[in-house]
C-alpha atoms as a PDB file:
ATOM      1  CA  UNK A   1      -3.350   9.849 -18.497  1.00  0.00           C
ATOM      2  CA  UNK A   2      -0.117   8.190 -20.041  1.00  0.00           C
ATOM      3  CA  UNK A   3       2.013  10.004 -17.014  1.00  0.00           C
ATOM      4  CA  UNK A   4      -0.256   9.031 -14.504  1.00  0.00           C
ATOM      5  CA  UNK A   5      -0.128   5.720 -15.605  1.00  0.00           C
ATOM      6  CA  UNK A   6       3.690   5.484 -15.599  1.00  0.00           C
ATOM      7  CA  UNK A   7       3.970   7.045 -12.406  1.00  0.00           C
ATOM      8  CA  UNK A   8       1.496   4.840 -10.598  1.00  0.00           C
ATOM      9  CA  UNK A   9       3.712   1.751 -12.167  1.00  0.00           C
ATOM     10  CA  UNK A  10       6.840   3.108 -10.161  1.00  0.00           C
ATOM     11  CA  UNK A  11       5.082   2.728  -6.911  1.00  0.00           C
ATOM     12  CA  UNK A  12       6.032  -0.535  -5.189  1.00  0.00           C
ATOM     13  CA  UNK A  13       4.641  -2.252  -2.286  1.00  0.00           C
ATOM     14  CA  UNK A  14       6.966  -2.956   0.540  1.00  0.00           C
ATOM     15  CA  UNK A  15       7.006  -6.470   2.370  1.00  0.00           C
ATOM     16  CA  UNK A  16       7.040  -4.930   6.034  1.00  0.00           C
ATOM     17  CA  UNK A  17       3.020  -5.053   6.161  1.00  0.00           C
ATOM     18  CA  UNK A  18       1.214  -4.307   9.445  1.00  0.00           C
ATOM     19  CA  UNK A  19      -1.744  -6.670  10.034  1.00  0.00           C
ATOM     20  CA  UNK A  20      -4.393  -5.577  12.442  1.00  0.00           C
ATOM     21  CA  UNK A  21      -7.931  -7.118  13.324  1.00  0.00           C
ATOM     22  CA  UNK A  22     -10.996  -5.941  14.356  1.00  0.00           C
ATOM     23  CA  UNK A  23     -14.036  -7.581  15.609  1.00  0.00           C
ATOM     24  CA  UNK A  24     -15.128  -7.837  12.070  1.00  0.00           C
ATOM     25  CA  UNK A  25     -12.391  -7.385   9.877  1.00  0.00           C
ATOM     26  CA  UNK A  26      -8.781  -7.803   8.668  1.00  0.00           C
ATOM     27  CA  UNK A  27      -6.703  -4.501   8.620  1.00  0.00           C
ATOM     28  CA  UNK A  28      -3.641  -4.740   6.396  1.00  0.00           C
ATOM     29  CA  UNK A  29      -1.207  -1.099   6.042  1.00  0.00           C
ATOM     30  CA  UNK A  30       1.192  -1.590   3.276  1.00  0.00           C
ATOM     31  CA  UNK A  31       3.476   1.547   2.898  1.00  0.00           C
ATOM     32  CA  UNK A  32       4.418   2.877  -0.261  1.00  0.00           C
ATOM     33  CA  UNK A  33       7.919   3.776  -1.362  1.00  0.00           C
ATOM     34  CA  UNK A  34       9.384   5.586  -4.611  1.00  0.00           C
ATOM     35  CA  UNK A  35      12.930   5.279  -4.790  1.00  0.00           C
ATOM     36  CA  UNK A  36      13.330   3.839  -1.209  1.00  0.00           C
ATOM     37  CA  UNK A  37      11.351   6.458   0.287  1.00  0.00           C
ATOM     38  CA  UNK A  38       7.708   5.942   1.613  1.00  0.00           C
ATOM     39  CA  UNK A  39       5.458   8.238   0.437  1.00  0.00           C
ATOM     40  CA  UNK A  40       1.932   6.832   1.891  1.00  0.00           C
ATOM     41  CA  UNK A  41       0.078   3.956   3.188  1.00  0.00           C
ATOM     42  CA  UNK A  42      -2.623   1.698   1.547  1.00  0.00           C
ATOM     43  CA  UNK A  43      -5.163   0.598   4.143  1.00  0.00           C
ATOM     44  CA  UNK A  44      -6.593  -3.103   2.563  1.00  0.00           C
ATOM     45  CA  UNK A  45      -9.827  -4.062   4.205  1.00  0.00           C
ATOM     46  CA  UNK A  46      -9.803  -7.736   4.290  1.00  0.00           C
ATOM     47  CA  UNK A  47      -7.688  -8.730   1.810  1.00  0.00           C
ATOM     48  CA  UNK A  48      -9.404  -6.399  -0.925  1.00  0.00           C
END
């Protein structure tokens, strides 16, 4: 668990978010990046 936990701190949220909406919600993609390199996406449901 302890190098989980230090590997998930490393992760950083980058401020070039795309914001998309749907008829009933608020899509928000925020890539993710480990040493300047995006390694996935985060897909936020209305600000969750």
């Amino acid at each position: 668990m302890g190098c989980c936990g230090a590997a998930l701190t490393s992760l950083g949220a980058r401020k070039e978010s795309s914001i998309y909406w749907s008829p009933y919600q608020k899509l928000t993609l925020n890539p993710r990046e480990v040493s300047g390199e995006i390694i996935g996406y985060v897909l936020d449901t209305n600000d969750a």
